[in-house]
Protein backbone atom coordinates (compact mmCIF):
# COMPACT_ATOMS: atom_id res chain seq x y z
CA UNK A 1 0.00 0.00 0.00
CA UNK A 2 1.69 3.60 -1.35
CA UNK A 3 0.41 6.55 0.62
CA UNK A 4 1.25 9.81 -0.63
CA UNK A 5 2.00 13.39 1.08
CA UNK A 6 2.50 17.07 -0.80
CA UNK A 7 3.82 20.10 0.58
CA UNK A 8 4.22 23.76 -1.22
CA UNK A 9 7.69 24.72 -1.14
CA UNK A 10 8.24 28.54 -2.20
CA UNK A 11 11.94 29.23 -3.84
CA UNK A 12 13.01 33.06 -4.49
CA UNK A 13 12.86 33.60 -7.95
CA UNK A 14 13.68 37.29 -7.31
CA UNK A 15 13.11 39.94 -4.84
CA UNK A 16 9.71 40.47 -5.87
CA UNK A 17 8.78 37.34 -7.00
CA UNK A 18 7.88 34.08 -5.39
CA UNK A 19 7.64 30.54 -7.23
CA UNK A 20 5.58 28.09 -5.67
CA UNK A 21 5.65 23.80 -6.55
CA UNK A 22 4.32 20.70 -6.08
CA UNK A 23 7.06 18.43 -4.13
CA UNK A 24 6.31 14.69 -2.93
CA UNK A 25 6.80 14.34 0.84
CA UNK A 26 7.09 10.79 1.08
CA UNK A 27 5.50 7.33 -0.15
CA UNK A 28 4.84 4.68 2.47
CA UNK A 29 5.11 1.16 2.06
CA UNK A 30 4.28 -1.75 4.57
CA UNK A 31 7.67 -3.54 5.19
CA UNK A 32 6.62 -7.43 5.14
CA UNK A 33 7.14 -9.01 8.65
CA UNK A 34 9.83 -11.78 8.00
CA UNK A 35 11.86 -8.36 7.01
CA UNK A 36 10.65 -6.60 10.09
CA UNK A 37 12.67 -9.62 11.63
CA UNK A 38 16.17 -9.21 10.28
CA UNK A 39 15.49 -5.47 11.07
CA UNK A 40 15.22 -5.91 14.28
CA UNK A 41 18.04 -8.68 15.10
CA UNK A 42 20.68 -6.07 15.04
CA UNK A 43 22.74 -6.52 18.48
CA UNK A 44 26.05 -4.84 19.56
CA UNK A 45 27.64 -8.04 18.88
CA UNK A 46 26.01 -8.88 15.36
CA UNK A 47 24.90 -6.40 12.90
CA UNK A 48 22.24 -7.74 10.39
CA UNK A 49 24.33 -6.24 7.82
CA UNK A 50 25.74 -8.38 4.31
CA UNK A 51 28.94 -7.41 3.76
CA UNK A 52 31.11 -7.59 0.35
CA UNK A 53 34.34 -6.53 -1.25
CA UNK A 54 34.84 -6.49 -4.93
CA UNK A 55 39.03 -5.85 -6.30
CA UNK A 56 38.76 -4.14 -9.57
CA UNK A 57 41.75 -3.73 -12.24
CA UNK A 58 42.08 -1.29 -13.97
CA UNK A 59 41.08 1.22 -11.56
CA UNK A 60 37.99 2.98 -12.06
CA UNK A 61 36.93 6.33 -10.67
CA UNK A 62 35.00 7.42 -8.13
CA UNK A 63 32.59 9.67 -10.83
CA UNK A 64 32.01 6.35 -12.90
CA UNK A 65 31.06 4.49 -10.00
CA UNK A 66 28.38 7.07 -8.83
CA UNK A 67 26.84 7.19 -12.33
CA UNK A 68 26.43 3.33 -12.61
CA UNK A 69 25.62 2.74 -9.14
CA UNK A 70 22.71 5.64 -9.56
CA UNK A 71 21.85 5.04 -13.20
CA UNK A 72 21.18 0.67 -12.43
CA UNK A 73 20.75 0.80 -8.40
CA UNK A 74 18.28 2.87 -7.65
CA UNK A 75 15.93 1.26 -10.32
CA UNK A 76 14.76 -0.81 -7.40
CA UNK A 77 12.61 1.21 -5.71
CA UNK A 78 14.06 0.09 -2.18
CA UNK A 79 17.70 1.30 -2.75
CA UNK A 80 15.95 4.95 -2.47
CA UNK A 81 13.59 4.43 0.67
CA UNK A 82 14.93 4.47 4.25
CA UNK A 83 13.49 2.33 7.12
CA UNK A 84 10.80 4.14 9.51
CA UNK A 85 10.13 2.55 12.74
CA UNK A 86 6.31 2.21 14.28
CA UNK A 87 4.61 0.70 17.16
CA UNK A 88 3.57 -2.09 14.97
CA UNK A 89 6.55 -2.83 12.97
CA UNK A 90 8.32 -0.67 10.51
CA UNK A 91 7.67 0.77 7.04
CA UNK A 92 9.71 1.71 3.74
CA UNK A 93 9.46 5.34 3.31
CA UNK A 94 11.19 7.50 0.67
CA UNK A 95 13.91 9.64 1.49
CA UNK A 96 12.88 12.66 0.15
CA UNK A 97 16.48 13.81 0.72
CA UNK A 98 18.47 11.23 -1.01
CA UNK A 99 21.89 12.01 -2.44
CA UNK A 100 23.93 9.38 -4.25
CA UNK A 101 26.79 10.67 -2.72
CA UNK A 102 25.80 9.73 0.55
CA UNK A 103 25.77 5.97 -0.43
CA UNK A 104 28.67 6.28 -2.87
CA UNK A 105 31.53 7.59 -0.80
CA UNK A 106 35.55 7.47 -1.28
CA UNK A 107 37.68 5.39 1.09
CA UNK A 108 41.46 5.54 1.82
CA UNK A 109 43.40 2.73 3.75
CA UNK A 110 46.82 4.31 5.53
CA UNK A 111 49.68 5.22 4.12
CA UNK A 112 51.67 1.47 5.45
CA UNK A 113 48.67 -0.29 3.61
CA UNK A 114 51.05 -0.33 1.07
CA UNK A 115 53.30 -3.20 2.66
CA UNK A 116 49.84 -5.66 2.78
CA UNK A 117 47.30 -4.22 1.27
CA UNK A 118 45.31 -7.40 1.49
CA UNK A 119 45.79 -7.15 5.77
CA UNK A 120 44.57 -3.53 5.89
CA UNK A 121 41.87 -4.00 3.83
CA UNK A 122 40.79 -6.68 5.98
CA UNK A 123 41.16 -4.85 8.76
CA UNK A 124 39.16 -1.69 7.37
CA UNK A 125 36.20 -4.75 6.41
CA UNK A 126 36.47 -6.01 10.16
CA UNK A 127 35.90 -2.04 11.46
CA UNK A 128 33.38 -1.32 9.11
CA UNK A 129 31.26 -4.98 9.84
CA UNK A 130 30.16 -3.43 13.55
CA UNK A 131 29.67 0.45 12.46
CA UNK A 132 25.68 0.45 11.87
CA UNK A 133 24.41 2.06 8.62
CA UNK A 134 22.91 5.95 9.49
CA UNK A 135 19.01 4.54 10.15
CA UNK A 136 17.61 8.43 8.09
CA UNK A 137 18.55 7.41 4.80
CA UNK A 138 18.40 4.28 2.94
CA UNK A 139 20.30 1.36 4.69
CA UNK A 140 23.18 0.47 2.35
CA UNK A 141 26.24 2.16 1.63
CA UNK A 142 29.61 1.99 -1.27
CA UNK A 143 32.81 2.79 -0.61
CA UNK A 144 35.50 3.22 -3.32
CA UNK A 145 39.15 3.11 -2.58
CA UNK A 146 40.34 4.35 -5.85
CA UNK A 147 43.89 2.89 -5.74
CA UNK A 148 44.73 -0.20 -4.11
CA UNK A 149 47.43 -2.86 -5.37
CA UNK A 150 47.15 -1.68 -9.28
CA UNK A 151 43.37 -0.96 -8.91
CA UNK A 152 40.05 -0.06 -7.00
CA UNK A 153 38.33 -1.67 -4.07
CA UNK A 154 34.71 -1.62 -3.67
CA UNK A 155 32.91 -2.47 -0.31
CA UNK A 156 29.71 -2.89 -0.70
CA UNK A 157 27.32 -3.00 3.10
CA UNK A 158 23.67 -3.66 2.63
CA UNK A 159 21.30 -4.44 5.79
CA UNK A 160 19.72 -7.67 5.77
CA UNK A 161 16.21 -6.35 5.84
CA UNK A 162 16.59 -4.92 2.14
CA UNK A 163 16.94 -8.36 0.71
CA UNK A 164 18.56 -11.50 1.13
CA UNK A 165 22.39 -12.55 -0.10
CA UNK A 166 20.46 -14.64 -3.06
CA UNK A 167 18.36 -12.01 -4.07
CA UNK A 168 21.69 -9.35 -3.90
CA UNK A 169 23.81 -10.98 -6.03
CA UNK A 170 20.73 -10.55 -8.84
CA UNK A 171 20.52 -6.59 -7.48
CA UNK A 172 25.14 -6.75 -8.11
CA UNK A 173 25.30 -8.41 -11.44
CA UNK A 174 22.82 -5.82 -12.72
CA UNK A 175 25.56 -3.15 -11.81
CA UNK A 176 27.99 -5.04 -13.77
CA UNK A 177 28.50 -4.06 -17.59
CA UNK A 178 25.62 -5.41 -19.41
CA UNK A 179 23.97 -6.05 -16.81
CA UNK A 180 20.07 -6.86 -16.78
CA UNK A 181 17.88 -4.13 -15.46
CA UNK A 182 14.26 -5.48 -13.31
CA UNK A 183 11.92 -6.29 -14.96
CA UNK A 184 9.20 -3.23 -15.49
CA UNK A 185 6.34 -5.44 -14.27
CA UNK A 186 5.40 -8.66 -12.40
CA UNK A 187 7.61 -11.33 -14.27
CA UNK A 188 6.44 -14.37 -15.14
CA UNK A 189 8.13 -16.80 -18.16
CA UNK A 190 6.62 -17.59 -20.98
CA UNK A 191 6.25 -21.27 -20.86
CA UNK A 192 5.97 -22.03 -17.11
CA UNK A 193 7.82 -25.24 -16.33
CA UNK A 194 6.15 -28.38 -15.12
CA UNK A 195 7.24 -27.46 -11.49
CA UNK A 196 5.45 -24.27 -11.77
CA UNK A 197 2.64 -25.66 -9.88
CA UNK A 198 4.32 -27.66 -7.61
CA UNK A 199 6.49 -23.94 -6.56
CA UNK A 200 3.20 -22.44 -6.26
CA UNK A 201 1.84 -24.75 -3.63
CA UNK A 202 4.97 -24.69 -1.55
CA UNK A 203 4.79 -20.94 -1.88
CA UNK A 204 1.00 -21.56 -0.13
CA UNK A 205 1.47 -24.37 1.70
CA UNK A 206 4.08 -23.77 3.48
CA UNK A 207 6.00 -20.64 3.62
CA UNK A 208 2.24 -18.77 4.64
CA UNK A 209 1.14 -20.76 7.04
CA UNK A 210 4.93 -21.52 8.69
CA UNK A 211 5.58 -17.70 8.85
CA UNK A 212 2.59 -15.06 7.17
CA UNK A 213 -0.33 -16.82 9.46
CA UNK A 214 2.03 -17.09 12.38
CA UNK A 215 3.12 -13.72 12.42
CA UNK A 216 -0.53 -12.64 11.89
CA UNK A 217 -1.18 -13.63 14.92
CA UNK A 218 0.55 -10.62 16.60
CA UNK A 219 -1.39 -7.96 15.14
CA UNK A 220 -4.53 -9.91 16.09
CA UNK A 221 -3.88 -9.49 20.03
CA UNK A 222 -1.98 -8.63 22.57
CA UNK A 223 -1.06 -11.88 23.82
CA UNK A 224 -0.12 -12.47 19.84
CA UNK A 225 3.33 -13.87 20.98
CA UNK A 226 1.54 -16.68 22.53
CA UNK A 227 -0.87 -17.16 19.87
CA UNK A 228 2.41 -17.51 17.39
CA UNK A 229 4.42 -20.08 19.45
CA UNK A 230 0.70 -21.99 19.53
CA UNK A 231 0.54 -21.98 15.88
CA UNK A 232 4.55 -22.44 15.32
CA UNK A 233 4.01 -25.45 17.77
CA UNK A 234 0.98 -27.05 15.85
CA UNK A 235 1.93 -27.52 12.56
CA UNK A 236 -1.01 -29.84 12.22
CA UNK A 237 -2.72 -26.90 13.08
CA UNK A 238 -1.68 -24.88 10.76
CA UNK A 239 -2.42 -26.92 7.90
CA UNK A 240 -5.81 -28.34 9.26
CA UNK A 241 -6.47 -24.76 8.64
CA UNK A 242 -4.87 -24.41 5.04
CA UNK A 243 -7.33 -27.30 4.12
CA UNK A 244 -10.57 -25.33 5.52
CA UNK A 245 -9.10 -22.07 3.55
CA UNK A 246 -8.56 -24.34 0.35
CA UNK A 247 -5.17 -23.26 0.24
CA UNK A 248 -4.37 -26.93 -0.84
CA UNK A 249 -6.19 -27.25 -3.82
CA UNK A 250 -4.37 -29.04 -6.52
CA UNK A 251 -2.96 -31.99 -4.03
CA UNK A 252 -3.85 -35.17 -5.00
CA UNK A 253 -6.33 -36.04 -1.44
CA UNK A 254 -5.83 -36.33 1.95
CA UNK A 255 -2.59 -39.03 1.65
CA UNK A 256 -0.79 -36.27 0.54
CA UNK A 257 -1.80 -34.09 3.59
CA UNK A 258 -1.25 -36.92 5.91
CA UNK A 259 2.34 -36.96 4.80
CA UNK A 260 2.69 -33.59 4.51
CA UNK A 261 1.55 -33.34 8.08
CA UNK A 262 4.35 -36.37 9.25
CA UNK A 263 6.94 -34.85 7.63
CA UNK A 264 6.86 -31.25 9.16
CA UNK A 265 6.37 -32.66 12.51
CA UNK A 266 9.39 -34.88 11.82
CA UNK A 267 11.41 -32.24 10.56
CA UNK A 268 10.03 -29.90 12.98
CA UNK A 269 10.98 -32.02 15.95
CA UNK A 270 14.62 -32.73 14.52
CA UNK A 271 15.12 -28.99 14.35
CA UNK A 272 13.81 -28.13 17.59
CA UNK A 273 15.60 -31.01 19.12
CA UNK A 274 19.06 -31.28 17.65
CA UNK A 275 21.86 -31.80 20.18
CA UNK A 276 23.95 -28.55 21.14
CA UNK A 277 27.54 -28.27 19.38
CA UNK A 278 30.34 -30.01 20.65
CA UNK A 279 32.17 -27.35 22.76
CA UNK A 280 35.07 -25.23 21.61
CA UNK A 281 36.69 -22.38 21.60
CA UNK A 282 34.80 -20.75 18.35
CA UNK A 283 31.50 -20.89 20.89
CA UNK A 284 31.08 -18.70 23.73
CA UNK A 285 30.05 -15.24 24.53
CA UNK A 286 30.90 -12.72 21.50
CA UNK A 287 32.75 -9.20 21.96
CA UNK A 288 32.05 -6.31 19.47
CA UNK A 289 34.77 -6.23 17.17
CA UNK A 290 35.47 -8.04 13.90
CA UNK A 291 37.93 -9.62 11.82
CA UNK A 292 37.68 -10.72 8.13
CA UNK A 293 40.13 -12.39 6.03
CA UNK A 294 40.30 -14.31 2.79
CA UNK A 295 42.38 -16.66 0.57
CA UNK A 296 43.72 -16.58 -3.11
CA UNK A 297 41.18 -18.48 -5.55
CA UNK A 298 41.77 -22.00 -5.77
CA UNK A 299 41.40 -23.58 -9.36
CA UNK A 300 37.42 -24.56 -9.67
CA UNK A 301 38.15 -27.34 -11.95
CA UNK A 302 40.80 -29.23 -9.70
CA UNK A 303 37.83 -29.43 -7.30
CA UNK A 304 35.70 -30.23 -9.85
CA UNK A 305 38.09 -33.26 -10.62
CA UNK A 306 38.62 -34.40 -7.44
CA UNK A 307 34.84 -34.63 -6.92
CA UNK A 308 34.10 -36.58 -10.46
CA UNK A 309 36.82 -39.08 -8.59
CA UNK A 310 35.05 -39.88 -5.39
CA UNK A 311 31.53 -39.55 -7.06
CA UNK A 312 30.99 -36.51 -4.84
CA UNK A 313 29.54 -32.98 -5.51
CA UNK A 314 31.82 -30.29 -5.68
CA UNK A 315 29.85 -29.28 -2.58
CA UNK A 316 31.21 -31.97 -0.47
CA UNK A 317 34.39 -31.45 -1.77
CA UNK A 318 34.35 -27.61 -0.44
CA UNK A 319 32.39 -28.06 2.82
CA UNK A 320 35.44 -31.01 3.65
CA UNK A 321 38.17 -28.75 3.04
CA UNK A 322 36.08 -26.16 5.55
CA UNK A 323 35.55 -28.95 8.18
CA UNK A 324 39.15 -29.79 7.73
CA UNK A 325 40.62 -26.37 8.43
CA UNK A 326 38.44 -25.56 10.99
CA UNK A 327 39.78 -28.79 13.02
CA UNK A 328 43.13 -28.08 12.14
CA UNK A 329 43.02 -24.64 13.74
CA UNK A 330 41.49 -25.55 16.79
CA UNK A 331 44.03 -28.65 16.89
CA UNK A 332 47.47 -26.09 16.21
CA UNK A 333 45.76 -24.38 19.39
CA UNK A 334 46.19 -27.90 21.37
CA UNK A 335 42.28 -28.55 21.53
CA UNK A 336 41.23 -32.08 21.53
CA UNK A 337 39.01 -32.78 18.63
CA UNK A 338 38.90 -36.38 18.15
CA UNK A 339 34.57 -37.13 17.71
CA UNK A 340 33.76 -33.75 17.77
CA UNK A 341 31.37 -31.86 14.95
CA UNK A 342 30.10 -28.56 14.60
CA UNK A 343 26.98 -27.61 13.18
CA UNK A 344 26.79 -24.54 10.60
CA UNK A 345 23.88 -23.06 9.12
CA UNK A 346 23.30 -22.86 5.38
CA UNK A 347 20.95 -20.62 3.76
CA UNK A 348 19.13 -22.67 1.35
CA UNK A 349 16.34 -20.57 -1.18
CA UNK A 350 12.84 -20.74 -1.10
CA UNK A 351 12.00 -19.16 -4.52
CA UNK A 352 13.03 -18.86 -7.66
CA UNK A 353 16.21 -16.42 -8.47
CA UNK A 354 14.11 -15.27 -11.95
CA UNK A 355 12.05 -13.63 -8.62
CA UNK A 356 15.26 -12.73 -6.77
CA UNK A 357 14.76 -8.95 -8.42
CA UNK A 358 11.65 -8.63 -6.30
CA UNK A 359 14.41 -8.34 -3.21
CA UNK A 360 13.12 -9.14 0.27
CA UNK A 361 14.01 -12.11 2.63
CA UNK A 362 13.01 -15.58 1.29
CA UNK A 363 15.58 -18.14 2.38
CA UNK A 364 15.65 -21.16 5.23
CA UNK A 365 18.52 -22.59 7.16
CA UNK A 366 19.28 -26.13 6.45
CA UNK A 367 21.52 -26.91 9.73
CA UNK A 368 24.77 -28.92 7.87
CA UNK A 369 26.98 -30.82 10.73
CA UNK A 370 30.62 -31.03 10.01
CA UNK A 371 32.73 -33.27 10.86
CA UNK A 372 35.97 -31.29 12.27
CA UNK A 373 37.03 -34.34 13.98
CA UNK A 374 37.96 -36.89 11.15
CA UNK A 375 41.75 -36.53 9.96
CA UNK A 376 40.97 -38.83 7.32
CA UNK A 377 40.11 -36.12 4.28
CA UNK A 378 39.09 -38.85 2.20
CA UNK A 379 36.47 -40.34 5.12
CA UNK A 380 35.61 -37.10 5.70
CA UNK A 381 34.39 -36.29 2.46
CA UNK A 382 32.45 -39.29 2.56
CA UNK A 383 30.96 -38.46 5.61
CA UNK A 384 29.89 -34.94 4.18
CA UNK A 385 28.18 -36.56 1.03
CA UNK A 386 26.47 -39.04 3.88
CA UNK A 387 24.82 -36.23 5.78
CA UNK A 388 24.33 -33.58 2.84
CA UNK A 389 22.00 -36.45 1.42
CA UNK A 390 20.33 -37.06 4.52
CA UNK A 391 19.34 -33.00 4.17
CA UNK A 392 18.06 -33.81 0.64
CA UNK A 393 14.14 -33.20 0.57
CA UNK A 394 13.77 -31.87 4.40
CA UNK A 395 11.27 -28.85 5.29
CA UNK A 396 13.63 -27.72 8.37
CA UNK A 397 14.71 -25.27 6.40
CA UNK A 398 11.53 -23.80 5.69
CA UNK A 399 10.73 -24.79 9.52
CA UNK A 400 14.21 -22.36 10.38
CA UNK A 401 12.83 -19.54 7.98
CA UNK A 402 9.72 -19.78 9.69
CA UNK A 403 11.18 -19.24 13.23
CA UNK A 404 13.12 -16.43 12.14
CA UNK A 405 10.46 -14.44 10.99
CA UNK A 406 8.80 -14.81 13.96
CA UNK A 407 11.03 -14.36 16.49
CA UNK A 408 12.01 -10.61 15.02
CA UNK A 409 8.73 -9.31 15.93
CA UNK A 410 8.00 -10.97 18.93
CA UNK A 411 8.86 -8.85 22.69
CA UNK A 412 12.58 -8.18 22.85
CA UNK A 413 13.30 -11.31 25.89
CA UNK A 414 11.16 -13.88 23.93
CA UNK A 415 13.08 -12.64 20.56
CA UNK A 416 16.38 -13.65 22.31
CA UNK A 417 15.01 -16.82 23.99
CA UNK A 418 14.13 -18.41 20.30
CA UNK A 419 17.83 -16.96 18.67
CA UNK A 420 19.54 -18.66 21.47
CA UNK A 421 17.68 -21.97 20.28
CA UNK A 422 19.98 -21.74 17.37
CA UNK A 423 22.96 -20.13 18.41
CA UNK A 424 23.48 -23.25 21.18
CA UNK A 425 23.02 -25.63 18.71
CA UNK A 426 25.73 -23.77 15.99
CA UNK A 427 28.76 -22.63 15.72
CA UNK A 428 28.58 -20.86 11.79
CA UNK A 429 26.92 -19.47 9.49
CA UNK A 430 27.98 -20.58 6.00
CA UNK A 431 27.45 -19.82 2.67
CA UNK A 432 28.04 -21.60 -0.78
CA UNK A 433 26.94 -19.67 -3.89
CA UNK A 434 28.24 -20.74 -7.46
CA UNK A 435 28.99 -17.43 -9.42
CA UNK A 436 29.56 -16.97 -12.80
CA UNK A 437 32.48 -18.98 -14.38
CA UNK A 438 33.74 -16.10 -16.49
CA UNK A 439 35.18 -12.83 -15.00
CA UNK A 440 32.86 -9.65 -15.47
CA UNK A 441 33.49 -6.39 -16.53
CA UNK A 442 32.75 -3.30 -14.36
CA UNK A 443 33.09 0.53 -15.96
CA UNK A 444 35.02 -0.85 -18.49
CA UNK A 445 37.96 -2.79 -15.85
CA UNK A 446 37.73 -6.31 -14.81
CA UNK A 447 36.31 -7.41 -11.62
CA UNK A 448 39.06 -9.98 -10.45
CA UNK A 449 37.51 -10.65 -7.01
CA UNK A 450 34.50 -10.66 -5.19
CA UNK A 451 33.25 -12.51 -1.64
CA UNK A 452 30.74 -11.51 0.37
CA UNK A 453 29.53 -12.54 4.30
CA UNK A 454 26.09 -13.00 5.62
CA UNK A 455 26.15 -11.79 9.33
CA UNK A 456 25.65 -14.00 12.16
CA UNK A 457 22.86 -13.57 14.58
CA UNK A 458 22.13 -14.21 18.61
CA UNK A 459 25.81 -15.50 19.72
CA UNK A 460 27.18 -17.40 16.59
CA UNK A 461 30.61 -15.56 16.31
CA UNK A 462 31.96 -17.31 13.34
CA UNK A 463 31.12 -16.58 9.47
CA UNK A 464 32.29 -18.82 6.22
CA UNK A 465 31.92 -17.60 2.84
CA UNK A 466 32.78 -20.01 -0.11
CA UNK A 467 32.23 -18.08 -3.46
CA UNK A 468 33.18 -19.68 -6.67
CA UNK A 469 33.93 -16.92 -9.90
CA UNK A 470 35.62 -16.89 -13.24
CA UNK A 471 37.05 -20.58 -12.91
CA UNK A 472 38.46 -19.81 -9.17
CA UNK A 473 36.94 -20.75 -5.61
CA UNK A 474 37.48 -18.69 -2.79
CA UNK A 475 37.26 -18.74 0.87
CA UNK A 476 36.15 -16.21 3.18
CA UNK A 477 35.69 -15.59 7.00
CA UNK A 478 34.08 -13.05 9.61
CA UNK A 479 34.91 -14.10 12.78
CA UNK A 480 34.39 -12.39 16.35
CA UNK A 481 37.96 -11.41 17.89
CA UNK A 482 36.91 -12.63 21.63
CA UNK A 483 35.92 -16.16 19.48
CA UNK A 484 38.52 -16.20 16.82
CA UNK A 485 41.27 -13.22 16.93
CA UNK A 486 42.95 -14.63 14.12
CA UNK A 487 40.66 -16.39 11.15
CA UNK A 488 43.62 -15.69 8.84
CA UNK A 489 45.30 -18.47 10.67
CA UNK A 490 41.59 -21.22 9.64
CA UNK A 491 41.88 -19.49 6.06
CA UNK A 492 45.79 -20.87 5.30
CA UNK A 493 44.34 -24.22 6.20
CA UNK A 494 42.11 -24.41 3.58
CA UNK A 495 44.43 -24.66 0.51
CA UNK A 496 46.48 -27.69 2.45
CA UNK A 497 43.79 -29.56 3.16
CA UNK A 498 42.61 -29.74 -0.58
CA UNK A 499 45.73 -30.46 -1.37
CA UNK A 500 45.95 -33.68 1.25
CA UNK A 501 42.42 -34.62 -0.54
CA UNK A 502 43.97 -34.23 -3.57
CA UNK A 503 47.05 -36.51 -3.12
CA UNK A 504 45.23 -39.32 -1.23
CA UNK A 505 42.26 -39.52 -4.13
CA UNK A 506 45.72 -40.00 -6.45
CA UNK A 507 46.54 -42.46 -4.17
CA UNK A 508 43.23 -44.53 -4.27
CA UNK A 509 43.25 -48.21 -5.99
CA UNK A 510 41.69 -47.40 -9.02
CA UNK A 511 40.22 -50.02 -11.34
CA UNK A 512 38.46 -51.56 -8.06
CA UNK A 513 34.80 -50.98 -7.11
């Protein structure tokens, strides 16, 4: 719903003269309530921001950036409107006073950058991670360092509550050259596939009754928070009451419900009752300061190979390697690791990216458990593929998404009683998203790098970012210093432990089943 506000504004034209005009205050626009929750999970410790560095050669200059950033950017209505806070929840307003060059800004790292650059631009990252965005004007911000190691730098922050990572990596290859603009209207293909329908009832089915109709239920009362647990609790409930709406039309009868109805209380009750993380030092209490650091890119199609070799995805292959250097960290700090696992959440989509324009928050958390305390690389990428398949086909992570949304609009004490459900039971949040295999071209230079980090909420201190672009993979982490002073020192892990994968697959008897 757009409301709409004038004012007359009178401007000199002369002494005598005075010209009077028709000015737009503001539009208003109802932010959804599962953004409303990522809005208002900010903490001193974690910000709800995404946070992303591209490395650019050539340089490119600050004036270019502005016009492409201005010119593609702000053709999504929400990179213009800032957040405004109600009783109720919170709506998108425009900012009436938006200047580019607010959001576009230049950077310089100090003078003895110039003996690492690498190390003080991660430290710049890690200062900028727990400074929140100015709450007046539209929550996202570029900065440009113009020179840095024969090119540009470009950090990119963006709050959560704008839009998911998914749907932000459609919003940054539009700024790239070529780029596709969103679409004018309400997209929808041409041919619809066969799934079409099938996406359309999980769209019903699930997400609105596991999130919209529990949320609902806090505008309805006072006591809403209890009438949301009741019908987060129930999911029987919830979809005995999809069936009276008719929001299932189009299943094939009431064996389909009945399973329906097992396998969200299964998944349900896994979720809610999963075992809390081995203990280490990565868990604990976090400060408020950050560090982020990152590795070289490490040839896509050697991990590509090694996969094809032990019938495993290149997914497996990656989350080993971050198992792996996680133990060996904690194990170079003289932990005992032997059995142990942590857990790490994974942001897993819930609609489809030719929607991901549309921005907003649309994503569940599949909880992934790895296995930091198998030497063995080999067994351990076994072990991976083992539990990555037992994920396959799972609702918890439209169970998680559901959760989420709730517990951001829920009384401030109850809202940190249902984060600490998760951050007990995890120790990261991770993210894997395949980019595109050739490098892209921004204002005419090359972008030779990019990574990004989704922030962590409640307690979780520790952040993993595996990005794969223009036939490289690359590692990332944002860790909290109290948890993890040093994640440099779990990033230099990561290429040796590949590389122990890589020798012992050599090593395998082939030519035997």
């Amino acid at each position: 719903m757009l409301a709409f506000d004038h004012k007359i504004e009178s401007f000199p034209k002369n002494k005598n003269t005075m010209v009077k005009r028709l000015k737009p205050v503001h539009t208003v626009e109802r932010m959804s309530k599962v953004d409303t929750a990522w809005l208002r999970m900010d903490s001193s410790s974690n910000l709800m921001m995404i946070l992303g560095v591209w490395i650019i050669r050539p340089k490119v200059s600050y004036q270019a950036v502005c016009a492409r950033i201005e010119e593609r950017l702000l053709k999504y209505p929400r990179f213009s409107q800032r957040v405004q806070l109600d009783a109720t929840g919170a709506s998108w307003v425009t900012d009436t006073d938006f200047r580019i060059t607010r959001h576009v800004v230049r950077e310089k790292l100090p003078a003895s950058a110039k003996q690492n650059p690498q190390q003080a631009l991660q430290t710049r990252l890690g200062e900028l991670a727990i400074q929140p965005l100015d709450m007046r004007h539209p929550l996202w911000e570029f900065r440009l360092i113009e020179h840095y190691d024969g090119g540009s730098v470009l950090l990119v922050r963006i709050h959560h509550c704008i839009a998911d990572g998914l749907a932000l990596i459609a919003v940054t290859q539009s700024l790239v050259d070529g780029g596709a603009e969103p679409p004018p209207h309400k997209h929808r293909a041409q041919a619809e596939s066969p799934w079409a329908a099938a996406e359309d009832w999980m769209s019903h089915t699930l997400i609105e009754p596991l999130t919209v109709a529990a949320v609902k239920a806090l505008d309805a009362a006072g006591d809403g928070a209890a009438q949301a647990f009741g019908a987060l609790g129930d999911p029987r409930h919830a979809l005995e009451m999809l069936v009276e709406k008719g929001f299932t039309k189009g299943m094939s009868g009431s064996a389909d419900m009945a399973k329906l109805a097992y396998q969200v209380l299964r998944d349900g009750a896994a979720l809610a009752l999963m075992p809390d993380d081995s203990a280490t030092r990565l868990k604990g209490q976090p400060g408020q300061a950050k560090r982020v650091a990152w590795c070289q890119p490490m040839p896509l199609d050697e991990v590509r190979a090694v996969g094809k070799a032990l019938q495993c995805s290149i997914n497996d292959v990656l989350l080993a390697c971050v198992a792996g250097a996680i133990g060996q960290y904690l194990r170079g700090h003289g932990d005992p690791i032997v059995g142990k696992e942590i857990r790490a959440m994974v942001p897993v989509n819930l609609r489809p990216m030719s929607e991901a324009y549309k921005l907003g928050n649309q994503f569940g958390l599949a909880p992934v458990v790895l296995p930091i305390g198998l030497d063995n690389p080999v067994e351990r990428v076994f072990e991976v593929r083992k539990r990555m398949g037992e994920l396959k086909g799972s609702m918890q992570p439209l169970l998680a998404f559901a959760l989420l949304a709730v517990a951001g609009v829920l009384i401030k004490p109850v809202q940190d009683a249902m984060l600490n459900l998760f951050s007990k039971k995890t120790t990261a949040v991770m993210t894997n998203v395949p980019g595109p295999r050739e490098k892209l071209q921004f204002c005419g230079s090359t972008l030779e790098q990019t990574l990004f980090w989704v922030p962590q909420s409640g307690t979780v201190g520790l952040g993993v970012s595996i990005l794969s672009y223009g036939g490289g993979v690359q590692f990332g982490i944002i860790s909290d210093t109290t948890l993890c002073p040093n994640p440099q020192a779990i990033i230099d892990h990561f290429a040796p432990e590949f590389d122990r994968l890589s020798w012992l697959t050599l090593m395998l008897p082939w030519g035997k089943e």
